[in-house]
C-alpha atoms as a PDB file:
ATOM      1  CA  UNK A   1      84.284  80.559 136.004  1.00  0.00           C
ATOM      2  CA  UNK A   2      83.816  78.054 132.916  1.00  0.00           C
ATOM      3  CA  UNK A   3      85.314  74.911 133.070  1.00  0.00           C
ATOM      4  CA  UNK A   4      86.943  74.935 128.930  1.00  0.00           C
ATOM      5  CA  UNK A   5      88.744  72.424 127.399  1.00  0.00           C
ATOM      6  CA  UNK A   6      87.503  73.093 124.330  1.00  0.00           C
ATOM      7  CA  UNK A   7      90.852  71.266 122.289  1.00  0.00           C
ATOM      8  CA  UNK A   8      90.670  68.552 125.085  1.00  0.00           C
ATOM      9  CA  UNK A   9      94.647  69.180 126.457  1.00  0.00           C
ATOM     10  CA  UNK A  10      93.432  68.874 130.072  1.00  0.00           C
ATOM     11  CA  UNK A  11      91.567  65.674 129.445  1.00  0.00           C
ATOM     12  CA  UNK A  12      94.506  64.249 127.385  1.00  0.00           C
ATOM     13  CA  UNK A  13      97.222  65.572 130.538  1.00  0.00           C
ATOM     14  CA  UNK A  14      94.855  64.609 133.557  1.00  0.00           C
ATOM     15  CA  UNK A  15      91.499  63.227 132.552  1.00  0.00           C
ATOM     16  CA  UNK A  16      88.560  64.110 133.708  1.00  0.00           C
ATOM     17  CA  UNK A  17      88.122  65.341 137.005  1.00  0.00           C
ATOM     18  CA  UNK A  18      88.044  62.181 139.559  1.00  0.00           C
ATOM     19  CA  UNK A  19      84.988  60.584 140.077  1.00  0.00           C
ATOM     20  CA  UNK A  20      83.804  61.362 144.121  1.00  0.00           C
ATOM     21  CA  UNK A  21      84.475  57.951 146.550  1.00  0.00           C
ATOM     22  CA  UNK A  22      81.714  55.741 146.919  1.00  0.00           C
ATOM     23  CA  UNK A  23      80.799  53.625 149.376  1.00  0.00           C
ATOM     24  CA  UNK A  24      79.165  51.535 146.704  1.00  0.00           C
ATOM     25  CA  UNK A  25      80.710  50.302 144.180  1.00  0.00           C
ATOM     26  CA  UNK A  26      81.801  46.463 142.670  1.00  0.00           C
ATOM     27  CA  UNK A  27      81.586  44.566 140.590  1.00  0.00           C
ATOM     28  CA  UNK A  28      77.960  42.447 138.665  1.00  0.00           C
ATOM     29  CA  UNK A  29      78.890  38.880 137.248  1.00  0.00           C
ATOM     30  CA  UNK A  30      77.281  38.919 134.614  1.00  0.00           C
ATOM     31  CA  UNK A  31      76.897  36.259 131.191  1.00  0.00           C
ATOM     32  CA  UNK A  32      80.404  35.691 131.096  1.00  0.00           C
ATOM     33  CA  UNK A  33      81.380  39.162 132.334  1.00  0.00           C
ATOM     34  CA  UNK A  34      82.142  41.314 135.653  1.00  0.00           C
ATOM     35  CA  UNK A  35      80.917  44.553 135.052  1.00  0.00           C
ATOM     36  CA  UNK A  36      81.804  47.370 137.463  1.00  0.00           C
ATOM     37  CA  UNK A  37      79.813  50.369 138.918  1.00  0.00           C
ATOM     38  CA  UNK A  38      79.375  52.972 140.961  1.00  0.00           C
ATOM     39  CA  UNK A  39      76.825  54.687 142.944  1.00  0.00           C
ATOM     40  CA  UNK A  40      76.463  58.052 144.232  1.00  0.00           C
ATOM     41  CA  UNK A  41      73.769  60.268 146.392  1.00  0.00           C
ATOM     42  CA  UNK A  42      69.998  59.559 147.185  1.00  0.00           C
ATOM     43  CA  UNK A  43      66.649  60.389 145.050  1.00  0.00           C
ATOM     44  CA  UNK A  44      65.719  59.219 141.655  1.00  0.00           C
ATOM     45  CA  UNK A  45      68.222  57.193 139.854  1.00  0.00           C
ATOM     46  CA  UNK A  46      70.242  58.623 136.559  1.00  0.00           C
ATOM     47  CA  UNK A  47      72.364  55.590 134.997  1.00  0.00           C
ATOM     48  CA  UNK A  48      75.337  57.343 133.000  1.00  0.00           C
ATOM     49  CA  UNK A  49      77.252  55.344 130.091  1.00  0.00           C
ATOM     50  CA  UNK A  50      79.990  56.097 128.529  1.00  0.00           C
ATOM     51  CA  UNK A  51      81.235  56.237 125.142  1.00  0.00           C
ATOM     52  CA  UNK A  52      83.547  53.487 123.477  1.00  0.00           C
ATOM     53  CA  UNK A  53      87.252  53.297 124.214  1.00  0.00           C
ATOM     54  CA  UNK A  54      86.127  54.934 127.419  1.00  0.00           C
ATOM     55  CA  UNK A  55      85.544  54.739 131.190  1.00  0.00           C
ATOM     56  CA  UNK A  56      82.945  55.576 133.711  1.00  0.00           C
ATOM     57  CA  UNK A  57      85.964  58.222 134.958  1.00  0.00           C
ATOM     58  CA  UNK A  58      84.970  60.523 132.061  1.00  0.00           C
ATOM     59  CA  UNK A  59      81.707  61.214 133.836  1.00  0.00           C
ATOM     60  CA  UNK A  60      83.472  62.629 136.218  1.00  0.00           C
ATOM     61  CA  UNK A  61      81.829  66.586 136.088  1.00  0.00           C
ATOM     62  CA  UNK A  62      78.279  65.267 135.608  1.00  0.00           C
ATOM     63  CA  UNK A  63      78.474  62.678 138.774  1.00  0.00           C
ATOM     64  CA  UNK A  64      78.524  65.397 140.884  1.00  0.00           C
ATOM     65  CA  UNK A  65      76.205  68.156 138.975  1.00  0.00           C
ATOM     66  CA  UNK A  66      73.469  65.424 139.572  1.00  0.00           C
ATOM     67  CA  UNK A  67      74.174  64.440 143.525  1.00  0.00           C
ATOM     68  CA  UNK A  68      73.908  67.931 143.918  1.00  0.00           C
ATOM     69  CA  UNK A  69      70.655  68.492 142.520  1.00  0.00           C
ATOM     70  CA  UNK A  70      69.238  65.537 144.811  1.00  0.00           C
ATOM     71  CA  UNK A  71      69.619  62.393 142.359  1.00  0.00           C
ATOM     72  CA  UNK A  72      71.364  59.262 142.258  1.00  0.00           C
ATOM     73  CA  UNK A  73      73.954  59.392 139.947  1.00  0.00           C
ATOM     74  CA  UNK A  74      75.534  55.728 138.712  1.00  0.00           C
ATOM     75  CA  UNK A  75      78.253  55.105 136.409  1.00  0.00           C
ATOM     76  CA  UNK A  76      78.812  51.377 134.426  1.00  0.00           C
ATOM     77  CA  UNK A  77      81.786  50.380 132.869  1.00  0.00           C
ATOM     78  CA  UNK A  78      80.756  48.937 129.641  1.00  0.00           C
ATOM     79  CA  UNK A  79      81.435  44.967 129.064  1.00  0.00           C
ATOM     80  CA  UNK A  80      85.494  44.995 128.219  1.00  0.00           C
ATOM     81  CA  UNK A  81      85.892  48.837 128.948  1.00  0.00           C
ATOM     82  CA  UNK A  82      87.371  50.383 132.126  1.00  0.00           C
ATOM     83  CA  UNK A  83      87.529  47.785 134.932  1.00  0.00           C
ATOM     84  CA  UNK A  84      85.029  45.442 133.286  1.00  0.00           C
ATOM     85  CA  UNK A  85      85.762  42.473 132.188  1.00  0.00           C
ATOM     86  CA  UNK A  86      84.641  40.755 128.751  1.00  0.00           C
ATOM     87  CA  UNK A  87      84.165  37.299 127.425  1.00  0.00           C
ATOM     88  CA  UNK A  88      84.979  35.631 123.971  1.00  0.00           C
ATOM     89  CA  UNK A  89      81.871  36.590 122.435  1.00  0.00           C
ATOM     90  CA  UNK A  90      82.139  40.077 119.724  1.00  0.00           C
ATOM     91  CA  UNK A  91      80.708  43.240 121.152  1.00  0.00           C
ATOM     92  CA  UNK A  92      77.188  43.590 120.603  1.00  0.00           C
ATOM     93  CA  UNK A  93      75.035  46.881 121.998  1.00  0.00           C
ATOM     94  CA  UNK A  94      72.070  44.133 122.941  1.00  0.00           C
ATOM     95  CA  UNK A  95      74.229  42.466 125.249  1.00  0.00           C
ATOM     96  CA  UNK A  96      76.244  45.738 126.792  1.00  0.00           C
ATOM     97  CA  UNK A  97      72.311  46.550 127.230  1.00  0.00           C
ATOM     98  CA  UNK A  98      71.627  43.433 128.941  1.00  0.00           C
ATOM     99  CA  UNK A  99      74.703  44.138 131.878  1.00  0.00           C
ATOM    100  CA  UNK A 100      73.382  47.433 132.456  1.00  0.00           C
ATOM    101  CA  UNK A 101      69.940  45.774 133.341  1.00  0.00           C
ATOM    102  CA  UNK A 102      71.827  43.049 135.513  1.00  0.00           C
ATOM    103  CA  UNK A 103      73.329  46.269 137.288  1.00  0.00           C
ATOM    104  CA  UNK A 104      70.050  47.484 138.034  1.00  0.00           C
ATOM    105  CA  UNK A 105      68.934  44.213 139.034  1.00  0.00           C
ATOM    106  CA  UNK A 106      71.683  43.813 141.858  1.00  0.00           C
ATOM    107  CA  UNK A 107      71.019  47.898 142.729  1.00  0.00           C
ATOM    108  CA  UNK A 108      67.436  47.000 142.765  1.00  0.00           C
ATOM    109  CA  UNK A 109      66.613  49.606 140.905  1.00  0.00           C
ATOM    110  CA  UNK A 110      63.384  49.319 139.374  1.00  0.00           C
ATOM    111  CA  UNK A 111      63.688  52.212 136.627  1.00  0.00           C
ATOM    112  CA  UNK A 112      65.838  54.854 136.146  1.00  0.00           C
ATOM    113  CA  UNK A 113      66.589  57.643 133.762  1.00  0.00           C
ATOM    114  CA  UNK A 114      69.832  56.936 131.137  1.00  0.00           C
ATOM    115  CA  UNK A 115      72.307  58.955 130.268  1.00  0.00           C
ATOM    116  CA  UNK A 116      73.841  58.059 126.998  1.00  0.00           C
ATOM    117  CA  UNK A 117      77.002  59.508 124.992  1.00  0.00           C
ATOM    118  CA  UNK A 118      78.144  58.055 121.801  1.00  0.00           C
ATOM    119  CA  UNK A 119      78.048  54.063 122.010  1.00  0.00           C
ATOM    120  CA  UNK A 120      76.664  54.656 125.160  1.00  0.00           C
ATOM    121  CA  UNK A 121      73.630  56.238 124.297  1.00  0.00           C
ATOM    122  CA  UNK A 122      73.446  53.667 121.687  1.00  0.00           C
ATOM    123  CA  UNK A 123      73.484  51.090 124.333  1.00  0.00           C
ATOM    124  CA  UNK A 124      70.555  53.294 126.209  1.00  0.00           C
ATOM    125  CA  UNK A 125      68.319  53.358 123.417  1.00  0.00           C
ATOM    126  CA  UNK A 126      68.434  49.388 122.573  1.00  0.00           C
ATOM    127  CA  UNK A 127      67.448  48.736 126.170  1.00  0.00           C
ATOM    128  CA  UNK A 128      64.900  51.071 125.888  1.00  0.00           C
ATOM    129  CA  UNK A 129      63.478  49.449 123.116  1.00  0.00           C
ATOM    130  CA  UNK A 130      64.033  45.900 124.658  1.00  0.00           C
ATOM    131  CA  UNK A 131      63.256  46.300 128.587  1.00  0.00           C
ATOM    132  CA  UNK A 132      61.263  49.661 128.457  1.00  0.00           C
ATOM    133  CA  UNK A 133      59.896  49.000 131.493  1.00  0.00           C
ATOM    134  CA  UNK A 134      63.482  49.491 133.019  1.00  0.00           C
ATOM    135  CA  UNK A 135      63.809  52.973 130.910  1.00  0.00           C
ATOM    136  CA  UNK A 136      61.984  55.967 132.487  1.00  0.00           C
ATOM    137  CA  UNK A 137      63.681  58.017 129.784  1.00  0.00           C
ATOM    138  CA  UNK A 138      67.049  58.421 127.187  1.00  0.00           C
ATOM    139  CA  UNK A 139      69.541  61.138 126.706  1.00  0.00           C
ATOM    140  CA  UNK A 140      71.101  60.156 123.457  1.00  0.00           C
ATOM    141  CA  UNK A 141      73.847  61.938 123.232  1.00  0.00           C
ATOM    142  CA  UNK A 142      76.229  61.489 119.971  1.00  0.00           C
ATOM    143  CA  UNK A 143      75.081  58.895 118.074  1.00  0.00           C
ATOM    144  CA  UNK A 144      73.649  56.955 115.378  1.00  0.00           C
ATOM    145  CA  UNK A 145      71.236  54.032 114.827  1.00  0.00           C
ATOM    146  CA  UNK A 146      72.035  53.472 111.621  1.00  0.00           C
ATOM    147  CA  UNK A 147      75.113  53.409 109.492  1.00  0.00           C
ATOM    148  CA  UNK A 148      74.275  56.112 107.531  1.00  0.00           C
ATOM    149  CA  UNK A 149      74.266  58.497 110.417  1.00  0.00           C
ATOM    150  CA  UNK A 150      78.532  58.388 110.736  1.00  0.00           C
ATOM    151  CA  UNK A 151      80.425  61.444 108.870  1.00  0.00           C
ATOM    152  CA  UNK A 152      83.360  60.064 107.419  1.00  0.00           C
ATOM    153  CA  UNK A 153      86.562  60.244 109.552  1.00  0.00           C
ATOM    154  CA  UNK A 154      88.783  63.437 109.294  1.00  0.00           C
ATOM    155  CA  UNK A 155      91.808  62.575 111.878  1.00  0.00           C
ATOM    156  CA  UNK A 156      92.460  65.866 114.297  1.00  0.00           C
ATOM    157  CA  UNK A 157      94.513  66.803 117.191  1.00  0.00           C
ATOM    158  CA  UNK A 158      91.218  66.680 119.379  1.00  0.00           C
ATOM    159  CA  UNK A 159      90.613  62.986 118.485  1.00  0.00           C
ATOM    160  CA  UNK A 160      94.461  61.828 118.866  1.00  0.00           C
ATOM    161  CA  UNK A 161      94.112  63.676 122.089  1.00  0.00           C
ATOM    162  CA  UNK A 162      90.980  61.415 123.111  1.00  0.00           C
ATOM    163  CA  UNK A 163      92.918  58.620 122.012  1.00  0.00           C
ATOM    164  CA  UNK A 164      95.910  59.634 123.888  1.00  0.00           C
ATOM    165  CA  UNK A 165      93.881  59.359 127.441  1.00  0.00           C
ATOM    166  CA  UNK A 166      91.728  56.264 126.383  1.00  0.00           C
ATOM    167  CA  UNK A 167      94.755  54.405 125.919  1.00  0.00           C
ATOM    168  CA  UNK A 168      96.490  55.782 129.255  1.00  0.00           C
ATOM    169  CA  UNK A 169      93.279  55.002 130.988  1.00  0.00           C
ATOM    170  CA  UNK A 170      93.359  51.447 129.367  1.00  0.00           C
ATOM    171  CA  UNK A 171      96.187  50.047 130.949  1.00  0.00           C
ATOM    172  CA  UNK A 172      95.935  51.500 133.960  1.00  0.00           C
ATOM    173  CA  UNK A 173      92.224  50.103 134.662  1.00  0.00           C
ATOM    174  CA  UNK A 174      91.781  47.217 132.400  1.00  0.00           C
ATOM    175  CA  UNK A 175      92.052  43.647 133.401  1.00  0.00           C
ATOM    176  CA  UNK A 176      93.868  43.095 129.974  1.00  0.00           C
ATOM    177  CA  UNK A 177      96.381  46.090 129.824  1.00  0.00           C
ATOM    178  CA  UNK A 178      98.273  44.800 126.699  1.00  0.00           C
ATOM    179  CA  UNK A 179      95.450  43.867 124.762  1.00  0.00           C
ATOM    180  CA  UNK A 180      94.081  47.517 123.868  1.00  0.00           C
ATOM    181  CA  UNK A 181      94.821  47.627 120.335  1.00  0.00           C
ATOM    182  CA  UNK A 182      92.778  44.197 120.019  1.00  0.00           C
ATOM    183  CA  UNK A 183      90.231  45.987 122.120  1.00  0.00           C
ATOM    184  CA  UNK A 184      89.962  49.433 119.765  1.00  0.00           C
ATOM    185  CA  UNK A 185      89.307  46.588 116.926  1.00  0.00           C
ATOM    186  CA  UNK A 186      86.482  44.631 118.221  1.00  0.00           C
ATOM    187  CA  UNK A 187      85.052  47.746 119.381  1.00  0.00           C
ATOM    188  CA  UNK A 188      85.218  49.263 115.949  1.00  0.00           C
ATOM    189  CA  UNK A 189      84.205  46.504 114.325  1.00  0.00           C
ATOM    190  CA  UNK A 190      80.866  46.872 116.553  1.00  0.00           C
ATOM    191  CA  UNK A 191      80.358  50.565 115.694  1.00  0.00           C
ATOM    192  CA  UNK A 192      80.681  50.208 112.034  1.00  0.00           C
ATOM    193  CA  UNK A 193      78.007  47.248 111.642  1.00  0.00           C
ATOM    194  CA  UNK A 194      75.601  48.087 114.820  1.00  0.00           C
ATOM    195  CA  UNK A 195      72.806  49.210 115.011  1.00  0.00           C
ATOM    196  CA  UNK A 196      70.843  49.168 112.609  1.00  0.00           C
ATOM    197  CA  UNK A 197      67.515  50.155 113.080  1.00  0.00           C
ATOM    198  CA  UNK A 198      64.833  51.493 110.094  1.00  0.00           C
ATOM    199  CA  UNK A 199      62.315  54.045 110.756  1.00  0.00           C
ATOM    200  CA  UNK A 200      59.767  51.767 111.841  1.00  0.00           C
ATOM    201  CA  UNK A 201      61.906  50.442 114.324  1.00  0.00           C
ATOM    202  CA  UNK A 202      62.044  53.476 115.758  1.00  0.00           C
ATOM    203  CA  UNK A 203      58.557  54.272 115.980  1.00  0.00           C
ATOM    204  CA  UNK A 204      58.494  51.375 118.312  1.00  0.00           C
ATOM    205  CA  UNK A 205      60.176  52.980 121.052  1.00  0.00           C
ATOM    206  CA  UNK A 206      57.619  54.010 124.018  1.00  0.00           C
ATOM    207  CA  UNK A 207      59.977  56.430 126.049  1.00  0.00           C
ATOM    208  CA  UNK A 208      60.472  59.533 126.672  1.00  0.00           C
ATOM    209  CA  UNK A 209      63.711  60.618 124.433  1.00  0.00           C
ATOM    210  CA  UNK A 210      65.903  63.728 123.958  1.00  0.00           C
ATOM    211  CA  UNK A 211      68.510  63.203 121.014  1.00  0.00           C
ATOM    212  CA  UNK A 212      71.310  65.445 121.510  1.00  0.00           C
ATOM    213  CA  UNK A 213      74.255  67.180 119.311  1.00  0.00           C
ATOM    214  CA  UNK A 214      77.137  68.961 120.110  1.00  0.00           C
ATOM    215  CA  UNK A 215      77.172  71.751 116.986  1.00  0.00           C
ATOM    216  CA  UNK A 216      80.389  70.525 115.744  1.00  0.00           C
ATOM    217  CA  UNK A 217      80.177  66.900 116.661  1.00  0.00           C
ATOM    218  CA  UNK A 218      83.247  64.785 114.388  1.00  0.00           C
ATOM    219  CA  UNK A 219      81.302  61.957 114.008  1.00  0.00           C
ATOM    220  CA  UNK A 220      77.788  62.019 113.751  1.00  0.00           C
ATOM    221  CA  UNK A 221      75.277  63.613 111.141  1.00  0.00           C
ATOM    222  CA  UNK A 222      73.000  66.326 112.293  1.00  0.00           C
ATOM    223  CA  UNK A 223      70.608  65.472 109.452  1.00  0.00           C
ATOM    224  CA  UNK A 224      70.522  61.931 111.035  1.00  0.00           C
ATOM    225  CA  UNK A 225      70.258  63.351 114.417  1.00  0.00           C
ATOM    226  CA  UNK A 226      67.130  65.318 113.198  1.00  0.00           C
ATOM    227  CA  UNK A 227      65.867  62.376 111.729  1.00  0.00           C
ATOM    228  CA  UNK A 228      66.153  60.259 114.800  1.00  0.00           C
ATOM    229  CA  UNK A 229      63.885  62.937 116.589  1.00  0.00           C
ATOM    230  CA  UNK A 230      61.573  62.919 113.787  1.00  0.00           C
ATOM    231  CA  UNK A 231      61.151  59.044 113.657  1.00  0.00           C
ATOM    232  CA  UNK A 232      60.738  58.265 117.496  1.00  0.00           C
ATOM    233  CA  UNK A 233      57.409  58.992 119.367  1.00  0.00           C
ATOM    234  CA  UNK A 234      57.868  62.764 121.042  1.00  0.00           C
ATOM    235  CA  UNK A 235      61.732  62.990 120.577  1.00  0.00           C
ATOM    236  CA  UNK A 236      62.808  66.104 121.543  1.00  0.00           C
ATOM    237  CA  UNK A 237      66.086  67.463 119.400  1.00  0.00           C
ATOM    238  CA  UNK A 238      68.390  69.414 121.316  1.00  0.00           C
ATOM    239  CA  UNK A 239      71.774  71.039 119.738  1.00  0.00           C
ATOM    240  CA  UNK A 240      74.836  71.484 122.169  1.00  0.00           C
ATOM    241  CA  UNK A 241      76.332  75.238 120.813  1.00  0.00           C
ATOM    242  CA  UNK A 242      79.994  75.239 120.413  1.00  0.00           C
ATOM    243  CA  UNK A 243      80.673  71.687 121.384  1.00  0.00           C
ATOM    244  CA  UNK A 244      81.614  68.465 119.568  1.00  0.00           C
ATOM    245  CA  UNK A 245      81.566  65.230 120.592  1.00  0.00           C
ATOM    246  CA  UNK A 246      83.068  65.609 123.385  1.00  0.00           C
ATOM    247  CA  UNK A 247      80.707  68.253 125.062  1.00  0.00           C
ATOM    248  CA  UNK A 248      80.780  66.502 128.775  1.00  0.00           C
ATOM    249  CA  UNK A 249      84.408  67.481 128.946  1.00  0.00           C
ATOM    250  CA  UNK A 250      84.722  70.350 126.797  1.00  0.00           C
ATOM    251  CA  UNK A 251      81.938  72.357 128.574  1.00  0.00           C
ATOM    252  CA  UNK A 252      80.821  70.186 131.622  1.00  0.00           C
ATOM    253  CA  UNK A 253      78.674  73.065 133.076  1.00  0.00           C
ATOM    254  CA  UNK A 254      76.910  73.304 130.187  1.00  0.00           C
ATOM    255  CA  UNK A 255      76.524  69.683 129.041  1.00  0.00           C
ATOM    256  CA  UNK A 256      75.253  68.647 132.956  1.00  0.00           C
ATOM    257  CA  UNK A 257      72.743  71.851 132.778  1.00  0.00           C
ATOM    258  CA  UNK A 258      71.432  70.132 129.742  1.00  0.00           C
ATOM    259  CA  UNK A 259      71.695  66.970 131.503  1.00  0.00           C
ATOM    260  CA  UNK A 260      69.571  68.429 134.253  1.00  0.00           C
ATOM    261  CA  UNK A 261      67.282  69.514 132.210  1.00  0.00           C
ATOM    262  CA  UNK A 262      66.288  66.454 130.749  1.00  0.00           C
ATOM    263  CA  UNK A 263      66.379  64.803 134.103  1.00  0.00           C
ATOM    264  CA  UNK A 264      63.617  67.219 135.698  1.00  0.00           C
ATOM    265  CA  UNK A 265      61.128  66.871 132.647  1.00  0.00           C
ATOM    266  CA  UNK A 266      61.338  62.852 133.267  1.00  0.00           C
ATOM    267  CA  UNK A 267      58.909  61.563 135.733  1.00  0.00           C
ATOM    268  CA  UNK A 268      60.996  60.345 138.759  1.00  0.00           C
ATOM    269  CA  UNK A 269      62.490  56.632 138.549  1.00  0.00           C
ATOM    270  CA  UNK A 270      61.954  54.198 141.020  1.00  0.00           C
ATOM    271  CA  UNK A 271      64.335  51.535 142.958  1.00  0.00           C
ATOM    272  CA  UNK A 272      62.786  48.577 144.821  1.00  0.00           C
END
């Protein structure tokens, strides 16, 4: 049967569903940071990154949909998010991009294929763009590059839901567990002035990239979605049916198929 949490009331009661025990997982120092991870199973390596406000935890379907089909699924917790730690310095998506590479670097993973969702597909496609050598392909699930790609907010039960667990998860994970309404700030401040790339940056990018959209995503323009696809070399656009935003949790089985999918039309990744 269908996993369905279509209004997100399981994820706002319980979370996702646990993420499996690994025997590796710690912590990266990092530029002023300690950035945790995860690693799970053998084969060719998919790096998953969450959205803002959020944890690795709320990869916790897809984790094991990959180890199961024979790849080796690790989760980041983004610079300030989860159990990560964070510096002084404002949020930027170059340098979130720049601990996921020191990740690798530690894993000694040569390449590996990136899972994105909102900011953190945001944060996929700027390393892709900066270290594509390190990028064997992006899943860009949920968000813009510019701006003009953000609908403007409508407040819902579904996103005060999200909100409910994000703060939950907050101060039960975060080094800083009374600092989360300073955190939802910087982090906003972030998503409303980053990125910003034109057309032509776009072109740029060498990988292989599938731009993805739930069909009733609360935040981010299909148009611009489309156009993203247009503008980057052999983009593929790929729309999520009865989903928003929140796909991975509403319809895990579905979202991880499409993760899959992506994942077996990417030539295999390498580690060291």
């Amino acid at each position: 049967m269908e996993i369905c949490d279509d209004e997100l009331i399981r994820f706002e009661a319980e979370g996702a569903v646990p993420l499996p025990v690994s025997k590796d997982q710690g912590y990266v120092e990092h530029d002023g940071a300690r950035i945790w991870y995860a690693s799970y199973g053998d084969g060719s390596p998919v790096i998953l990154l969450h959205g803002g406000n959020g944890h690795s935890g709320n990869w916790g379907y897809q984790v094991p949909a990959l180890v199961n089909s024979d790849y080796r699924a690790i989760v980041i917790d983004s610079r300030g998010h989860g159990r990560s730690t964070r510096d002084a310095r404002p949020y930027t998506y170059e340098l979130m991009a720049s601990d996921v590479v020191a990740v690798m670097d530690a894993l000694q993973v040569e390449r590996a294929a990136i899972v994105g969702w909102s900011d953190g597909a945001c944060i996929a496609l700027v390393l892709a763009d900066k270290a594509p050598a390190r990028a064997a392909g992006v899943f860009f699930f949920a968000c813009n590059m510019d701006p003009s790609g953000v609908k403007q907010f409508e407040p819902s039960p579904i996103l005060d839901r999200c909100f409910s667990r994000h703060t939950k998860d907050y101060a039960q994970l975060s080094a800083t567990p009374d600092e989360f309404k300073t955190f939802v700030e910087d982090v906003g401040l972030m998503q409303r002035t980053q990125p910003d790339y034109s057309a032509k940056d776009l072109a740029e990018i060498e990988v292989p990239v599938s731009i993805v959209l739930g069909e009733f995503d609360e935040f981010i323009k299909r148009d611009h979605a489309e156009y993203l696809a247009r503008s980057i070399p052999n983009a593929e656009f790929v729309l999520l049916k009865d989903v928003s935003h929140f796909a991975p949790l509403q319809r895990p089985e579905r979202f991880s198929a499409a993760v899959l999918a992506f994942a077996g039309r990417i030539p295999a990744s390498s580690e060291r």
